[in-house]
Protein backbone atom coordinates (compact mmCIF):
# COMPACT_ATOMS: atom_id res chain seq x y z
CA UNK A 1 71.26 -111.28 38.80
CA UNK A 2 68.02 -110.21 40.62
CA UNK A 3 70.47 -107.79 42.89
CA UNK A 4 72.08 -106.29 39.07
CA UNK A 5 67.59 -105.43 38.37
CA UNK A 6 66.94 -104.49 41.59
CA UNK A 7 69.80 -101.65 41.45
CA UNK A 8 68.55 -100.86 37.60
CA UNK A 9 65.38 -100.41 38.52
CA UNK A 10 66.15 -97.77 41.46
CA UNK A 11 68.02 -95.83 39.34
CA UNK A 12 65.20 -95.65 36.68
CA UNK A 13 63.28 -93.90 39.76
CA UNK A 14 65.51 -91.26 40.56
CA UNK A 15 66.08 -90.47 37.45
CA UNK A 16 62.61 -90.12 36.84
CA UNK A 17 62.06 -88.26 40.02
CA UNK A 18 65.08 -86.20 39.85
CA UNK A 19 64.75 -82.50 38.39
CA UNK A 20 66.80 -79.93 35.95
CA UNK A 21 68.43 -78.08 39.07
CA UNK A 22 69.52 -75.27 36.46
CA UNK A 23 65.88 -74.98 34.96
CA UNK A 24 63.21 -71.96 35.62
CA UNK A 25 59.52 -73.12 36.86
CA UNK A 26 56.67 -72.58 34.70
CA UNK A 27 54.51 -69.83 36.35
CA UNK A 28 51.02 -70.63 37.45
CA UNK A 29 49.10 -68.45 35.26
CA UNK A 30 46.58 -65.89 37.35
CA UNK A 31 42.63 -65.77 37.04
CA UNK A 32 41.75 -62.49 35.54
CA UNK A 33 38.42 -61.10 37.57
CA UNK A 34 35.92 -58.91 36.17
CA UNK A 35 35.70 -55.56 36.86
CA UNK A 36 33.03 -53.95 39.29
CA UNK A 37 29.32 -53.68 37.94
CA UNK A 38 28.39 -49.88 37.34
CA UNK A 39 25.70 -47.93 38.72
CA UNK A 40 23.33 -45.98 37.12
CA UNK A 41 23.13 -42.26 37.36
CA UNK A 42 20.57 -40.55 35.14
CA UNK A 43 18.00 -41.16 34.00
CA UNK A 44 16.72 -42.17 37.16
CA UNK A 45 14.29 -45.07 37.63
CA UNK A 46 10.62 -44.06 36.25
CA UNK A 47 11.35 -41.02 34.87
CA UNK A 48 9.63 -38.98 32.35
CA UNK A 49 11.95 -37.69 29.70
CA UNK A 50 11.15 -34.71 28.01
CA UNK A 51 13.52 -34.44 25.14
CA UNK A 52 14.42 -37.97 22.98
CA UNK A 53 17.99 -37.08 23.22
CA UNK A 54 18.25 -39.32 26.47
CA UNK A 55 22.29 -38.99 28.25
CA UNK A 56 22.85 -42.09 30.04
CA UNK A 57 25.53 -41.59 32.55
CA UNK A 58 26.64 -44.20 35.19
CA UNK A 59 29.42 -44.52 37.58
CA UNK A 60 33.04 -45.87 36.57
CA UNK A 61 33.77 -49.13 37.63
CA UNK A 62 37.31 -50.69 39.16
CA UNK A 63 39.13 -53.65 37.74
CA UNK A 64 41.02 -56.10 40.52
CA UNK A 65 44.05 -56.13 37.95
CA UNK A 66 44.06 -52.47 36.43
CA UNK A 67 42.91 -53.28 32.95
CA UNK A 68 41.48 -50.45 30.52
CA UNK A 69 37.70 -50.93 30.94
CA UNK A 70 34.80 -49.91 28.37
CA UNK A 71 30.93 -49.88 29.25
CA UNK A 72 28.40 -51.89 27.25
CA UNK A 73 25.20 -50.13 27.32
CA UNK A 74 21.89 -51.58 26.68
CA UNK A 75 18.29 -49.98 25.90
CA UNK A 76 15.33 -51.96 24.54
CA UNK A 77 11.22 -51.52 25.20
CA UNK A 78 11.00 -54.23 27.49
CA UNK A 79 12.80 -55.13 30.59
CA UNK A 80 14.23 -58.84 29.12
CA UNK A 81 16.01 -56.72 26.60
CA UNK A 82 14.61 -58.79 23.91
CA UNK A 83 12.63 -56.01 21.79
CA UNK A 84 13.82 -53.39 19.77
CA UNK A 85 17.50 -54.14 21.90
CA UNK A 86 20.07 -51.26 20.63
CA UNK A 87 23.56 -51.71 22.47
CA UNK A 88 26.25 -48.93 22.59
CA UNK A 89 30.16 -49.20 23.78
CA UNK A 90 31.39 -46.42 25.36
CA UNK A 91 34.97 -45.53 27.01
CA UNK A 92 33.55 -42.96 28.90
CA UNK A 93 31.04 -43.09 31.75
CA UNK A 94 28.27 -40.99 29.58
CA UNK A 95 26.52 -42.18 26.09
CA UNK A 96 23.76 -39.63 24.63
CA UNK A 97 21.24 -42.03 22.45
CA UNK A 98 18.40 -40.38 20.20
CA UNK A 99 15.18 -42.47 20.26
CA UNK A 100 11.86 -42.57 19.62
CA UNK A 101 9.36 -40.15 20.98
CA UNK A 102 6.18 -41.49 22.89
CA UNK A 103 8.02 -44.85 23.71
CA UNK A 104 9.03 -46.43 27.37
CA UNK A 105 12.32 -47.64 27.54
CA UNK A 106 14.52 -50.15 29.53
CA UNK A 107 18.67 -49.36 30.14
CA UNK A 108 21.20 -51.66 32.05
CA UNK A 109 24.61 -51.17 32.15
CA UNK A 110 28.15 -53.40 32.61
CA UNK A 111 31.94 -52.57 32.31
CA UNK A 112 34.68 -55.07 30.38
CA UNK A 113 38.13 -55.13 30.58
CA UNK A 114 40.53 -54.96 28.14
CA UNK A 115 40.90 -59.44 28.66
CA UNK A 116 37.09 -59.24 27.77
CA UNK A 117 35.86 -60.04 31.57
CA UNK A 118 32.79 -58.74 32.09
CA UNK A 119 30.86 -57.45 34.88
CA UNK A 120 27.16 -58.13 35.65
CA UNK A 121 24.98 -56.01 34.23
CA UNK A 122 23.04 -53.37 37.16
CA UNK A 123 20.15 -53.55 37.46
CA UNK A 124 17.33 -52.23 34.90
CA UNK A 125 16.23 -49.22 34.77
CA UNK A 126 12.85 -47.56 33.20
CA UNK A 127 11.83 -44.02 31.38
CA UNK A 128 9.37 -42.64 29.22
CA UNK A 129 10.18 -40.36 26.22
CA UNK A 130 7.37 -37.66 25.92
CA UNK A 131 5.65 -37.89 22.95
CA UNK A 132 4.79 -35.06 20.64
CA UNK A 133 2.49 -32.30 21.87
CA UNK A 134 -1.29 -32.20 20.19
CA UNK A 135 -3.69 -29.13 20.35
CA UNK A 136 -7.44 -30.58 20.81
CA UNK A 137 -10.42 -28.21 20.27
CA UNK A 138 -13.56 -29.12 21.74
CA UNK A 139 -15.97 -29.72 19.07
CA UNK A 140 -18.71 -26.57 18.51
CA UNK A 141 -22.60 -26.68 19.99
CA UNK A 142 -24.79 -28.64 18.28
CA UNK A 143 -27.25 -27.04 16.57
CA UNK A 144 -30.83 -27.47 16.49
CA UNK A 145 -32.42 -28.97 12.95
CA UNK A 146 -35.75 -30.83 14.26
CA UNK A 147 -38.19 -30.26 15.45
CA UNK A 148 -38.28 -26.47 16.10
CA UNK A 149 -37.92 -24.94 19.57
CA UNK A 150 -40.82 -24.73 21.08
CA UNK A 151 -42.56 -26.41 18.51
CA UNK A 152 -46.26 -28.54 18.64
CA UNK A 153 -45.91 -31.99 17.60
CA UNK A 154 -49.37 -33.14 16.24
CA UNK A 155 -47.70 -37.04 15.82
CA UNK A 156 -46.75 -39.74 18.12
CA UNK A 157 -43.37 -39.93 17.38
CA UNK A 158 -40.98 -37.43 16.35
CA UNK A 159 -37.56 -36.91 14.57
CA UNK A 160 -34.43 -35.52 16.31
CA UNK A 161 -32.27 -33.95 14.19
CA UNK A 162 -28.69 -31.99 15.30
CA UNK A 163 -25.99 -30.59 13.55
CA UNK A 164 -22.36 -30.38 14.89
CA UNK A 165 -19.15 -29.86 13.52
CA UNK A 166 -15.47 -29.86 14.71
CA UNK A 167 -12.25 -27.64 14.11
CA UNK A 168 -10.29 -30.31 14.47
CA UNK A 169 -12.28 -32.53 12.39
CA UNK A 170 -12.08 -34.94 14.89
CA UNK A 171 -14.74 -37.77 13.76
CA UNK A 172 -18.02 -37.22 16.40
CA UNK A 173 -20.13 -39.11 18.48
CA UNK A 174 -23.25 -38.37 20.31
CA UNK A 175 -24.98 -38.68 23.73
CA UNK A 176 -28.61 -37.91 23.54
CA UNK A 177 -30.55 -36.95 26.43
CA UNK A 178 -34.49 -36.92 26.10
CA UNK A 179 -37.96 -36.62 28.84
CA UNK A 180 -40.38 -34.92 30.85
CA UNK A 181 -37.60 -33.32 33.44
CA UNK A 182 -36.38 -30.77 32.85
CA UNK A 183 -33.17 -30.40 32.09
CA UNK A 184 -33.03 -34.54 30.60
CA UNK A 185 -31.90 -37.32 32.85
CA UNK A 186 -32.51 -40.02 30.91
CA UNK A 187 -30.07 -40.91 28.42
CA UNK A 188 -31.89 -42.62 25.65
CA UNK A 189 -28.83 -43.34 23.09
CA UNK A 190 -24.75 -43.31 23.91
CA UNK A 191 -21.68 -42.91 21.42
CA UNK A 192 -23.76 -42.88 17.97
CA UNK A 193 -22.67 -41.42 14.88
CA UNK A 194 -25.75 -40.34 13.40
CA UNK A 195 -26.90 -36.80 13.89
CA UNK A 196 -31.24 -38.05 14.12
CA UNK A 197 -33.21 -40.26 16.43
CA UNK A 198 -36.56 -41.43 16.27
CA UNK A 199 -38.62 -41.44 19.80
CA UNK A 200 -42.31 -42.14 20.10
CA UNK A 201 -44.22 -39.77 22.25
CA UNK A 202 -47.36 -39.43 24.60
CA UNK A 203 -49.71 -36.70 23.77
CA UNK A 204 -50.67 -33.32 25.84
CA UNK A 205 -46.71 -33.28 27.06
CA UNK A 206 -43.93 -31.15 27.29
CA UNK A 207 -40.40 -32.40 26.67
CA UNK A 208 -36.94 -31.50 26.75
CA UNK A 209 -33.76 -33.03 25.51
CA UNK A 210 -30.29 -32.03 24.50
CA UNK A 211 -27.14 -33.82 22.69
CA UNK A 212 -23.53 -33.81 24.29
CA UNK A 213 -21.20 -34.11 21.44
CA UNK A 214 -17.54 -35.73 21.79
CA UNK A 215 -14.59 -36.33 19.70
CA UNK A 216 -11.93 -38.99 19.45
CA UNK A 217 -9.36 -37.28 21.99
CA UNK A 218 -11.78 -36.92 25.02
CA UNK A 219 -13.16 -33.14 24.19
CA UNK A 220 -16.90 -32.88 24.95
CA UNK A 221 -19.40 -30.48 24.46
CA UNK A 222 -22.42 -30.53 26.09
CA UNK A 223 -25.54 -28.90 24.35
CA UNK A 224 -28.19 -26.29 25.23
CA UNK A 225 -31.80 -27.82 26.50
CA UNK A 226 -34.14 -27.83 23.58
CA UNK A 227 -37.67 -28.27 24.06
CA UNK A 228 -41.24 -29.12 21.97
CA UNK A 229 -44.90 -30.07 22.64
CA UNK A 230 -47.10 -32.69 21.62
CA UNK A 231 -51.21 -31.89 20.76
């Protein structure tokens, strides 16, 4: 009996073991690898741009099986790609983009095959768009309210007064130079609005002072030497 199990069970095994002599093996299905990571061409690293219409060209990359590739191209303002991120698919190995004027700008590119491998993206690249051109016009002379030139001040203290105005009308601030030296050294008020100053005064003296004027875009105009005299 135990020789009748025995030859059952050895059977079992090679039947088990055995295989369809007659049947096709599965293929091993194949890894699909990414394609090559592009590298940038234009615009080059740090450059300024002078027209918003930026072309972004980069070089075509090679996929290990042959697949169709596209490009994914990326541009946001900062260099995590996290702000203001606009992405663009292109076939070919150029992509003009219109953006903002004034603005700097971060671009990376990567290629992906037609199985949807991708590539790393290259490395980041930075430009600046130009913003628009401004016209500044220095602001005018100021002109001389109080006291008079050359006048005798029979009072201790004494009233600046200017006048200036702007083409641009660029809001105005003043620098006011005031003393015994002639021309003024000492700068006795910085970057006020106001067009008068009070400044007390020692008697049987001569003085001179003048105003620089400036506007909000870095013009400045710097004024003529006025002088008066105390009694």
């Amino acid at each position: 009996m135990k020789k009748v199990f025995y030859i059952v069970c050895i059977s079992l095994l090679f039947m088990a073991c055995g295989g369809d002599d007659g049947g096709t093996p599965t293929p091993i299905p194949t890894e699909n690898k990414a394609p090559s990571t592009p590298t940038q061409s234009a615009p080059a690293n740090n450059l300024l741009c002078i027209d918003n219409a930026v072309t972004f060209e980069w070089t075509a990359a090679t996929d290990p099986e042959g697949d169709a590739v596209s490009y994914e191209l990326q541009i946001a303002t900062n260099n995590s790609f996290t702000e203001n991120l606009e992405t663009r698919t292109s076939i070919s190995i150029s992509a003009t983009v219109s953006l903002e004027k004034g603005v700097a700008y971060y671009w990376r590119i990567r290629a992906v095959d037609s199985k949807n491998a991708a590539s790393e993206y290259s490395s980041s690249y930075n430009f600046y768009t130009e913003g628009e051109g401004e016209s500044n016009h220095l602001p005018f002379l100021p002109q001389l309210l109080a006291p008079e030139l050359s006048q005798v001040v029979q009072s201790t203290s004494v009233e600046l007064k200017w006048g200036a105005t702007d083409v641009d009308n660029d809001p105005l601030l003043f620098d006011v130079y005031f003393g015994l030296n002639n021309p003024p050294t000492a700068k006795i008020a910085e970057n006020i609005s106001d067009m008068s100053l009070t400044q007390s005064l020692d008697s049987s003296k001569d003085y001179y002072w003048k105003v620089v004027v400036k506007d909000d875009k870095g013009g400045e105009t710097i004024g003529q030497i006025w002088t008066f005299k105390t009694d």
